[in-house]
C-alpha atoms as a PDB file:
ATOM      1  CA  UNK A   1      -2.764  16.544  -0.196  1.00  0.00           C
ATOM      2  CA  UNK A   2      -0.039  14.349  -1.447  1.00  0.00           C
ATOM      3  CA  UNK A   3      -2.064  11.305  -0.889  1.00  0.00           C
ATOM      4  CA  UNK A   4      -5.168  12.643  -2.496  1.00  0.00           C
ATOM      5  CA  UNK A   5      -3.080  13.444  -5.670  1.00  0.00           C
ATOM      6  CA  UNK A   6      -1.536  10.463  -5.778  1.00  0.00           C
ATOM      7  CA  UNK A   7      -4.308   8.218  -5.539  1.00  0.00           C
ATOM      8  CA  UNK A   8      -5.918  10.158  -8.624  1.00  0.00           C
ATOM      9  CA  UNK A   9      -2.524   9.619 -10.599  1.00  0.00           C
ATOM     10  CA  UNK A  10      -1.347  13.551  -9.951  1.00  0.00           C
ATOM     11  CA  UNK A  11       2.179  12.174  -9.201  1.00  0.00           C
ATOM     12  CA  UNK A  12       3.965  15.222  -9.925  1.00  0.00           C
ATOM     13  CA  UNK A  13       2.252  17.156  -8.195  1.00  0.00           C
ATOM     14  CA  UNK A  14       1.869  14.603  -5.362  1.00  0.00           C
ATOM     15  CA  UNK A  15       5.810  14.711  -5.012  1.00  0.00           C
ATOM     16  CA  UNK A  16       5.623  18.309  -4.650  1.00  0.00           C
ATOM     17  CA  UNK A  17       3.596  18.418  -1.664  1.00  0.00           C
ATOM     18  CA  UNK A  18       5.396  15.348  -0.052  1.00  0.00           C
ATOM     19  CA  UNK A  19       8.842  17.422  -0.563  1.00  0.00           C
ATOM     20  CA  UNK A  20       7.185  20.599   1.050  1.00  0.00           C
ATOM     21  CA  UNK A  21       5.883  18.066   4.159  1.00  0.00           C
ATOM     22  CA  UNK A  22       9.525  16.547   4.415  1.00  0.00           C
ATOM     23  CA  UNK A  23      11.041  19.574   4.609  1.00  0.00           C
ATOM     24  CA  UNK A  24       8.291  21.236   7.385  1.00  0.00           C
ATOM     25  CA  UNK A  25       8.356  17.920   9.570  1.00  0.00           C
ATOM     26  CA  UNK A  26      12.279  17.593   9.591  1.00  0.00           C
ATOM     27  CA  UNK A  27      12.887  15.390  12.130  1.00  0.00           C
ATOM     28  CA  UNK A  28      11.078  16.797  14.397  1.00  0.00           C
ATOM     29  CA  UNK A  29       7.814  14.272  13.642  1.00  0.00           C
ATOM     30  CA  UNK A  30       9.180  11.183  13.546  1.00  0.00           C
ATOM     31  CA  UNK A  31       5.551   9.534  12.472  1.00  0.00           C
ATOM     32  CA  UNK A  32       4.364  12.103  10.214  1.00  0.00           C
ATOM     33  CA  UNK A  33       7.886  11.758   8.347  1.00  0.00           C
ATOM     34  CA  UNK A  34       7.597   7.632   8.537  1.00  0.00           C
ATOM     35  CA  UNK A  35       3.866   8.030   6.722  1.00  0.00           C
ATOM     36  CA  UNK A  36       5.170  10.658   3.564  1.00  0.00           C
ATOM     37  CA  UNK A  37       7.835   8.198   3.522  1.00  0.00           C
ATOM     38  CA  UNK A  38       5.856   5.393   3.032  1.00  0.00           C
ATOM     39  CA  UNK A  39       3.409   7.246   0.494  1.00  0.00           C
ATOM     40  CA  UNK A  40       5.914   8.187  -1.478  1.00  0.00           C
ATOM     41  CA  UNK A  41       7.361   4.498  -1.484  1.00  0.00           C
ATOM     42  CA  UNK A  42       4.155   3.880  -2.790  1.00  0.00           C
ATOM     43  CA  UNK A  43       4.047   6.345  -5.626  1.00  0.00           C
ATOM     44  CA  UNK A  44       7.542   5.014  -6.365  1.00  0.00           C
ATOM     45  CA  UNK A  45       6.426   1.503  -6.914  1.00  0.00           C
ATOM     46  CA  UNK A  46       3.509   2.647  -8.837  1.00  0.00           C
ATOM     47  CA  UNK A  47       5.753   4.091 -11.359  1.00  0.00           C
ATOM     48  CA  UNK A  48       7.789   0.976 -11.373  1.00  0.00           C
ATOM     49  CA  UNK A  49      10.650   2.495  -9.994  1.00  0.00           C
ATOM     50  CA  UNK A  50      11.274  -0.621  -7.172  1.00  0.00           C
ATOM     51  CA  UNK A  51      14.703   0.529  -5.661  1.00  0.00           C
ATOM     52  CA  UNK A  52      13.440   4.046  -5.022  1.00  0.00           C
ATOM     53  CA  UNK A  53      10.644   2.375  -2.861  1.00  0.00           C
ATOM     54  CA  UNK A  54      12.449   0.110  -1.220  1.00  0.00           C
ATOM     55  CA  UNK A  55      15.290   2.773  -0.348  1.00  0.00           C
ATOM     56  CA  UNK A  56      12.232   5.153   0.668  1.00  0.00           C
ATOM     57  CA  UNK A  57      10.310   2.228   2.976  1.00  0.00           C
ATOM     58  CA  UNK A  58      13.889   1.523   4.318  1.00  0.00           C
ATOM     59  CA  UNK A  59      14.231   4.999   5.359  1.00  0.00           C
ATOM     60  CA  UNK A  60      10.801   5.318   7.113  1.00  0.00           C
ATOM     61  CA  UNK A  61      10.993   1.628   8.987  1.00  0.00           C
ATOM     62  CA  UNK A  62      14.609   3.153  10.619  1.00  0.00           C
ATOM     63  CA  UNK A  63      12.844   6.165  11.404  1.00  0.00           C
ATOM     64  CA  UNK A  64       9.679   4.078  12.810  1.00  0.00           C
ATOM     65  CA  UNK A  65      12.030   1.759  14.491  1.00  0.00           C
ATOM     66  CA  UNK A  66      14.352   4.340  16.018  1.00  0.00           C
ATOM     67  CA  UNK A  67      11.022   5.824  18.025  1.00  0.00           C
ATOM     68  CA  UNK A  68       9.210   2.357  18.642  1.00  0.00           C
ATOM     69  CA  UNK A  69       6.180   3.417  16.239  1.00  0.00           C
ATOM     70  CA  UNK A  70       4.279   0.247  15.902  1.00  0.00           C
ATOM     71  CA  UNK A  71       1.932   0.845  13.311  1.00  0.00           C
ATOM     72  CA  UNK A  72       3.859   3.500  11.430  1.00  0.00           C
ATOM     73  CA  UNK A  73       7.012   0.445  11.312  1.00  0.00           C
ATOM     74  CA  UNK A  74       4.830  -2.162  10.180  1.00  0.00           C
ATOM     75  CA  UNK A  75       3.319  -0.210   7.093  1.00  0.00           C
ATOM     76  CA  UNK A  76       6.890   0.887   6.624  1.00  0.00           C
ATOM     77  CA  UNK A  77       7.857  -2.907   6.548  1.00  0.00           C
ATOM     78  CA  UNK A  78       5.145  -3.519   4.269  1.00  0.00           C
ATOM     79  CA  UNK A  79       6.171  -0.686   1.915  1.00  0.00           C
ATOM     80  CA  UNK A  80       9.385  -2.543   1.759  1.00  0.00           C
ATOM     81  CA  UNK A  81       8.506  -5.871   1.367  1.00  0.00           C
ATOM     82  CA  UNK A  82       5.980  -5.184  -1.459  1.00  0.00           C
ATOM     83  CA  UNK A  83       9.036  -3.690  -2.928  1.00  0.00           C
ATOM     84  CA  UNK A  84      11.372  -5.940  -2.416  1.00  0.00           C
ATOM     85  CA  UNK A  85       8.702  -8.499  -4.395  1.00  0.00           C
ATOM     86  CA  UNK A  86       9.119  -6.641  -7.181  1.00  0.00           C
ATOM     87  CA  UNK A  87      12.591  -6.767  -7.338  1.00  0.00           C
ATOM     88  CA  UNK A  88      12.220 -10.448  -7.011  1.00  0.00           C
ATOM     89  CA  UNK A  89      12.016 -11.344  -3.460  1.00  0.00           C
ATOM     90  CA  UNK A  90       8.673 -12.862  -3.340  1.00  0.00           C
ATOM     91  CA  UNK A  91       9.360 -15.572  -0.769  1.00  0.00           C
ATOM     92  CA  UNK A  92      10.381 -13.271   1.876  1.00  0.00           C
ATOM     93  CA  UNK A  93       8.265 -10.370   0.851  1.00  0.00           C
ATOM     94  CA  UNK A  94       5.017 -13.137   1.875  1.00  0.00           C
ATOM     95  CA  UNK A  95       5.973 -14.447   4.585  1.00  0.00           C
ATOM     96  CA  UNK A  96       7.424 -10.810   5.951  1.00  0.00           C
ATOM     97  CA  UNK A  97       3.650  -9.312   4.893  1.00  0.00           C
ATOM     98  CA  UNK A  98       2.309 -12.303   6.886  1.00  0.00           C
ATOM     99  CA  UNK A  99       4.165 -10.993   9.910  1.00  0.00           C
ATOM    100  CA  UNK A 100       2.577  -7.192   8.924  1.00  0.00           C
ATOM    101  CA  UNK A 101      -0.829  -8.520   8.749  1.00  0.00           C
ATOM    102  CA  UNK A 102      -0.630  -9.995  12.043  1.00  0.00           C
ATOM    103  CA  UNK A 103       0.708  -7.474  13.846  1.00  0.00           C
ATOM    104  CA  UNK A 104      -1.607  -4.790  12.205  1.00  0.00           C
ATOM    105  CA  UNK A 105      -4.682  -7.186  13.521  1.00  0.00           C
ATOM    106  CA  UNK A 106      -3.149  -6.933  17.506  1.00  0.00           C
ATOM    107  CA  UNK A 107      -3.290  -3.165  16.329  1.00  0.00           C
ATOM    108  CA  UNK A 108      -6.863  -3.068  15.415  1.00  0.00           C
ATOM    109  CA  UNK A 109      -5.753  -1.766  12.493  1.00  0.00           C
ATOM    110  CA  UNK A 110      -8.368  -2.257   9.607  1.00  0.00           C
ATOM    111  CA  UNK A 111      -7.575  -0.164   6.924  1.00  0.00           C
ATOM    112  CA  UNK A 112      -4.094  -0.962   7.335  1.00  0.00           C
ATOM    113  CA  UNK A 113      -4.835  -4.640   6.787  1.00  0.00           C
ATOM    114  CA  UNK A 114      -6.836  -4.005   4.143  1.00  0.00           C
ATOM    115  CA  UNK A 115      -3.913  -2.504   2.267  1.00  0.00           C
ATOM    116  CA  UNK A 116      -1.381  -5.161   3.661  1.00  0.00           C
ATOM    117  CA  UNK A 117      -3.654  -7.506   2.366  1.00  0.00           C
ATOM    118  CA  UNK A 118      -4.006  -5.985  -1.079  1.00  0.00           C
ATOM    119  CA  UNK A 119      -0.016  -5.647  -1.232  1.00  0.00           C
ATOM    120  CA  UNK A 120      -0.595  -9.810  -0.277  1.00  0.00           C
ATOM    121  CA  UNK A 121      -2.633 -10.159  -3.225  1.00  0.00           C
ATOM    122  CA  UNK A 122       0.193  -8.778  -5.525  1.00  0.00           C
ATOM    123  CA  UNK A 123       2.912 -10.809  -4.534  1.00  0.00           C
ATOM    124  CA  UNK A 124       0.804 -14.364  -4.367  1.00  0.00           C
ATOM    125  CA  UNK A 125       0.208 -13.419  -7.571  1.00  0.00           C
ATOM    126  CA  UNK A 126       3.784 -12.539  -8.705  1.00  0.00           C
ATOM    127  CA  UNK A 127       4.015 -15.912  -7.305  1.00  0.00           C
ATOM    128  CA  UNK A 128       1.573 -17.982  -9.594  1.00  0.00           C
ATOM    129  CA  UNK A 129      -0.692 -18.568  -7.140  1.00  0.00           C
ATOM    130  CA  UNK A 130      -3.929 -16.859  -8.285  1.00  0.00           C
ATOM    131  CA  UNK A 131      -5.866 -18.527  -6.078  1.00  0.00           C
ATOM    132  CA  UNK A 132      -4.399 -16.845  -2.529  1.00  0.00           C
ATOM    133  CA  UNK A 133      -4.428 -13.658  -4.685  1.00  0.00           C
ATOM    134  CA  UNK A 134      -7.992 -13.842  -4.920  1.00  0.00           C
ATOM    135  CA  UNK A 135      -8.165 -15.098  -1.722  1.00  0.00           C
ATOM    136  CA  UNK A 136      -6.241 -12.075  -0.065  1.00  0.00           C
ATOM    137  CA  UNK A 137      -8.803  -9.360  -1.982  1.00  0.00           C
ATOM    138  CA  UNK A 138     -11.764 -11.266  -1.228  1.00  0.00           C
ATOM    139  CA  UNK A 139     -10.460 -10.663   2.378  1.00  0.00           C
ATOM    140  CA  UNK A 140      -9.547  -6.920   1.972  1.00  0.00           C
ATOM    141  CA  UNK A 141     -12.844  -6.104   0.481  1.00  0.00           C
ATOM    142  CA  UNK A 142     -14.465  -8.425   3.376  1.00  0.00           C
ATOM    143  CA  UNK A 143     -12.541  -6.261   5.596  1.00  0.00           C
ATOM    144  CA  UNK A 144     -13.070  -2.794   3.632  1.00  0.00           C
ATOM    145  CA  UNK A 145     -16.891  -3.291   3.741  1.00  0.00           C
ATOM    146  CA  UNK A 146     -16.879  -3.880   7.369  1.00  0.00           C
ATOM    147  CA  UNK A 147     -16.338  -0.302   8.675  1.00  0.00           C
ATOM    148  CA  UNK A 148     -12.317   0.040   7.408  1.00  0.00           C
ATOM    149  CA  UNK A 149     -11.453   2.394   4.652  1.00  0.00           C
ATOM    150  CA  UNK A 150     -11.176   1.165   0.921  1.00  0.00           C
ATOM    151  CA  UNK A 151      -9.211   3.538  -0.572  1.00  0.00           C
ATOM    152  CA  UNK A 152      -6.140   1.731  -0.337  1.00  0.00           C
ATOM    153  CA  UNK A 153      -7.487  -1.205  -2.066  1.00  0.00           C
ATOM    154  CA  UNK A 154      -9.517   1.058  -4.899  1.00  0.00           C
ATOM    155  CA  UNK A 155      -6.088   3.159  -4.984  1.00  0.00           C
ATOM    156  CA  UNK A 156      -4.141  -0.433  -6.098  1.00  0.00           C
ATOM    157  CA  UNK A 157      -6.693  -1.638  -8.202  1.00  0.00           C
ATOM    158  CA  UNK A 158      -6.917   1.780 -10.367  1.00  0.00           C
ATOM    159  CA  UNK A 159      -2.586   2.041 -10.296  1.00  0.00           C
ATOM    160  CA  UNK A 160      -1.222  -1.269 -10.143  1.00  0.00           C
ATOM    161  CA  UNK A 161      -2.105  -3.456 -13.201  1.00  0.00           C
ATOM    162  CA  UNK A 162      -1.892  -6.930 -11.380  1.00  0.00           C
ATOM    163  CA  UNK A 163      -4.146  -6.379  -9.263  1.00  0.00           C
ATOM    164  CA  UNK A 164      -7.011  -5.590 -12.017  1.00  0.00           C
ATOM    165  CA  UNK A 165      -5.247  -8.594 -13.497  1.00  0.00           C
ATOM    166  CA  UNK A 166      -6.092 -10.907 -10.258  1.00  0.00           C
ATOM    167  CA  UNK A 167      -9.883 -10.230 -10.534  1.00  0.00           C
ATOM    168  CA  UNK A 168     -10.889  -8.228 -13.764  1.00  0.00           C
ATOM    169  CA  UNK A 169     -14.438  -8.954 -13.660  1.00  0.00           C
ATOM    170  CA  UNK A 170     -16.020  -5.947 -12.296  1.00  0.00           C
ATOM    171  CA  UNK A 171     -18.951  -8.186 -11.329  1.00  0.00           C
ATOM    172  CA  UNK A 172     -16.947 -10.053  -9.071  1.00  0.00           C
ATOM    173  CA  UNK A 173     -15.723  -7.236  -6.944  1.00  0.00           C
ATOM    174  CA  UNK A 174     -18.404  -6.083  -4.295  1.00  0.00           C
ATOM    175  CA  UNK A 175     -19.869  -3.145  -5.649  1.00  0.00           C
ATOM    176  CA  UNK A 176     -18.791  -0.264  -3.110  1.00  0.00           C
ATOM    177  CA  UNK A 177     -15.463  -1.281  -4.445  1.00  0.00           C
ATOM    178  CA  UNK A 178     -16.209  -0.949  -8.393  1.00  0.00           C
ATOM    179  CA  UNK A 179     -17.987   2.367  -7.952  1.00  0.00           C
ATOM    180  CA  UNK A 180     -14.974   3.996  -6.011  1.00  0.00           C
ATOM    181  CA  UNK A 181     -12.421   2.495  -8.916  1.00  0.00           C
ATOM    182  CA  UNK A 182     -15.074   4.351 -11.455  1.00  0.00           C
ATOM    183  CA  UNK A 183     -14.780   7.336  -9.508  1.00  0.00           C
ATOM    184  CA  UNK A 184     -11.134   7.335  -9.260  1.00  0.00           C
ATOM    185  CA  UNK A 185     -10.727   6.640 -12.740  1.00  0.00           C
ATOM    186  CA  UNK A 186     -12.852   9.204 -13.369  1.00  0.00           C
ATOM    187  CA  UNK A 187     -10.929  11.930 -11.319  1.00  0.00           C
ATOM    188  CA  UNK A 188      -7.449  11.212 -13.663  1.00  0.00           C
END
């Protein structure tokens, strides 16, 4: 549920039930702790508060790390590094989201990319360097409309401004994309 709200900008509400999940899951779950984690780094960075996520994605990749979860610890590393771009660390933060991608790929991991490779989007362009941005969304969508989920990339587009910024021409997003922003949108 916390997901759900906090894709359709309920973030109060959203921090509510990932509070409730922390405190049912203890310690006991070490990956269902390492994902609330990592959505709530996300919220965090959606409402621009960067050392919150970071702190948050820091907390899930020990957790992910301390129990070898593979593809729990790489979305926690991603959390962080997206992060971390925003508090200016944008040479890292690529080339550590390079390392992300690739491991998610071993992992078979297509929605996961498709989110690492929106995050990828944000910091080329944090960078200057539209064209990999586009690049890296041309591939998540690529990715999205080949049997992986695109929420996380409709999620970014409708609550991160750069990345409407990289391509704001709804006609050149693919069109399963621009009706699920419309319908997010919508749901606010």
């Amino acid at each position: 549920l916390g997901d759900l709200q906090r894709d359709r900008g309920g973030f109060d509400e959203a921090i509510l039930h990932y509070n409730r999940a922390l405190e049912l899951v203890s310690n006991h779950e070490p990956t269902l702790r390492c994902n609330i984690l990592v959505s709530i780094s996300i919220l965090r960075r959606w409402q621009n508060h960067f050392y919150d996520a970071a702190s948050l994605a820091e907390e899930a990749v020990a957790t992910a790390n301390a129990h070898k979860l593979a593809l729990e610890g790489a979305m926690a590393r991603a959390a962080l590094w997206i992060a971390r771009a925003f508090l200016g660390e944008l040479t890292s933060a690529a080339h550590e989201l390079d390392l992300v991608a690739s491991e998610l790929q071993t992992l078979h991991a297509k929605t996961e990319i498709v989110h690492v490779l929106t995050m990828h989007a944000l910091v080329s362009y944090l960078r200057n360097d539209r064209i990999h941005a586009e690049g890296y969304l041309l591939s998540a969508s690529q990715i999205a409309q080949s049997g992986a989920s695109i929420q996380p990339l409709v999620a970014e587009i409708v609550h991160d401004p750069f990345v409407e910024i990289i391509v704001p021409d709804e006609t050149q997003r693919p069109s399963a994309v621009t009706q699920r922003v419309t319908q997010l949108r919508k749901a606010q």
